[in-house]
Protein backbone atom coordinates (compact mmCIF):
# COMPACT_ATOMS: atom_id res chain seq x y z
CA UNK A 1 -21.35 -23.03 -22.82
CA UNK A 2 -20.05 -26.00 -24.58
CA UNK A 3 -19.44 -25.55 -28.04
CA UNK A 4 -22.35 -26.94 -30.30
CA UNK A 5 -21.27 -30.75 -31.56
CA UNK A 6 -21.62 -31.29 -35.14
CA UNK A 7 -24.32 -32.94 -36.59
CA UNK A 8 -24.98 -34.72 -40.49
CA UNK A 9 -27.73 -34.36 -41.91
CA UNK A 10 -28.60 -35.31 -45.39
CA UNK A 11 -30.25 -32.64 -47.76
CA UNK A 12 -32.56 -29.80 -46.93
CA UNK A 13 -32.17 -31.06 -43.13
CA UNK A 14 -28.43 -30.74 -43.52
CA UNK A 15 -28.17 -27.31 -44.58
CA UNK A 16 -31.01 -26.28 -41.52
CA UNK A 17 -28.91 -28.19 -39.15
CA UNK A 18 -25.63 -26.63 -40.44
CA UNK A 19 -27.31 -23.57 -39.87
CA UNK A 20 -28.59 -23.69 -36.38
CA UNK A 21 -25.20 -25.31 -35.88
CA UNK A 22 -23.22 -22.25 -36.92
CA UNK A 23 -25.47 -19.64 -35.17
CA UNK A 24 -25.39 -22.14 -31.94
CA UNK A 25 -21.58 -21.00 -32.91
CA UNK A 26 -21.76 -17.45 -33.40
CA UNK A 27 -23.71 -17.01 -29.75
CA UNK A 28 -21.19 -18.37 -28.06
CA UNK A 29 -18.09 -16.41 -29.83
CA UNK A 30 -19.90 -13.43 -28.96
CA UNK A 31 -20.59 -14.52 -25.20
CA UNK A 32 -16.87 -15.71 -25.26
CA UNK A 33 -16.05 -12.53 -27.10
CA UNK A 34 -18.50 -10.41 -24.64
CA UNK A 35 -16.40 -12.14 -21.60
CA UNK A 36 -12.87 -11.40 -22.86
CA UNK A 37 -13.82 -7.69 -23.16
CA UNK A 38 -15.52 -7.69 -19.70
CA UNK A 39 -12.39 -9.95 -18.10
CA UNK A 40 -10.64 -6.81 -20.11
CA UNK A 41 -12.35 -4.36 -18.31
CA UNK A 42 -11.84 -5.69 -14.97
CA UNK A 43 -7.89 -6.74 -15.31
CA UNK A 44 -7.53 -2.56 -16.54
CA UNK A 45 -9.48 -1.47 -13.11
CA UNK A 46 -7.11 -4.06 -10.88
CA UNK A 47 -4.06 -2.16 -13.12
CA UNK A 48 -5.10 0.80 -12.20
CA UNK A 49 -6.00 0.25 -8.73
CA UNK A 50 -2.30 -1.26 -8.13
CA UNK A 51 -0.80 1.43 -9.64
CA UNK A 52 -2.75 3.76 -7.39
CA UNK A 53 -1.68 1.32 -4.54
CA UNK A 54 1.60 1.61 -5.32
CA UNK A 55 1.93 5.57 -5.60
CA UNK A 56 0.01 5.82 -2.26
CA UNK A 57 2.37 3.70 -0.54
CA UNK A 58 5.45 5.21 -1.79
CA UNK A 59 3.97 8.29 -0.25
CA UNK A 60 3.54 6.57 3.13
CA UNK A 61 7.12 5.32 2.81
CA UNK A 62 7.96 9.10 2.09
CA UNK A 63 6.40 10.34 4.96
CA UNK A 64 7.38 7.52 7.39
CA UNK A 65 10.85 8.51 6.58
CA UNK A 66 10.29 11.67 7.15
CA UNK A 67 8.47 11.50 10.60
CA UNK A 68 11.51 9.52 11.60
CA UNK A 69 13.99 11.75 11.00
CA UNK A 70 11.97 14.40 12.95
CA UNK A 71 11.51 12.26 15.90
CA UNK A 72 15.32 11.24 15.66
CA UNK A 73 16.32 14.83 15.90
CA UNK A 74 13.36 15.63 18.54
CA UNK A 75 15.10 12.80 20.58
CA UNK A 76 18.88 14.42 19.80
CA UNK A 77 17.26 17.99 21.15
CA UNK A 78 15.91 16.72 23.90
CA UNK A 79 18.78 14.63 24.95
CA UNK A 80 20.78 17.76 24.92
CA UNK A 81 18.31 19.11 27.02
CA UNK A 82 18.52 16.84 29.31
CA UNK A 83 22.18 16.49 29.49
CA UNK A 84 22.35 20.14 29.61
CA UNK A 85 19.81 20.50 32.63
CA UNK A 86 22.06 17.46 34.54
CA UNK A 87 25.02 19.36 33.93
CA UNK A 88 23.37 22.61 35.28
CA UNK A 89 21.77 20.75 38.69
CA UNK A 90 25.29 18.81 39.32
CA UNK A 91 26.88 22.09 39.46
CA UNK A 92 24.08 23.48 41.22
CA UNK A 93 24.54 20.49 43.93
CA UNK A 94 28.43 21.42 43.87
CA UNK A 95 27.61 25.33 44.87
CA UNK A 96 25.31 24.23 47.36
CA UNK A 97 27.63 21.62 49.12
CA UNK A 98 30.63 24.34 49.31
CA UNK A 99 28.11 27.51 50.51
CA UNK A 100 26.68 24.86 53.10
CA UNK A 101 30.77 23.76 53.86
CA UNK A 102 31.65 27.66 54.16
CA UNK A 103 28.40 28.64 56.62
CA UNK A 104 29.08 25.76 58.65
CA UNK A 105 33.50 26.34 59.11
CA UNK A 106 32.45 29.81 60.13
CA UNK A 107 30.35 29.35 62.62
């Protein structure tokens, strides 16, 4: 709301005017007043809300971090699981070729 131009008035008229003028006035300060507090209100819930934001995502961050370090040692294990397992079937292959070399020279 726009606030209230003012008006002359001569005499009685004058001071009524001057009146309605000023509580015309005092509405809107406490509308504008009202609004500041309410804006007020809001701007603390948005704070609040960000700073709840921001604590929940530096848990995420936390945990992401986390969950990668287990899967990079789940992948280190089971690398050395698998390189393990080669190593056992390439020396498996290796006794099988010389058992099947020895059968077949003596026959």
């Amino acid at each position: 709301m726009a606030p209230a131009a003012a008006v002359r008035f001569s005499g009685k008229g004058e001071e009524e005017g001057l009146k309605k003028t000023n509580e015309e006035l005092q509405r809107e300060l406490w509308a504008s007043l009202e609004r500041e507090e309410r804006m007020r209100e809001q701007l603390e819930r948005v704070i609040r809300q960000l700073r709840l934001l921001e604590d929940a995502e530096e848990r995420l961050c936390t945990q992401l971090g986390e969950v990668e370090a287990e899967a990079l040692d789940q992948a280190r294990t089971y690398n050395m699981q698998v390189q393990a397992l080669t190593l056992r079937l390439s020396q498996a292959e290796a006794l099988l070729q010389k058992t099947l070399c020895s059968q077949a020279l003596s026959l």
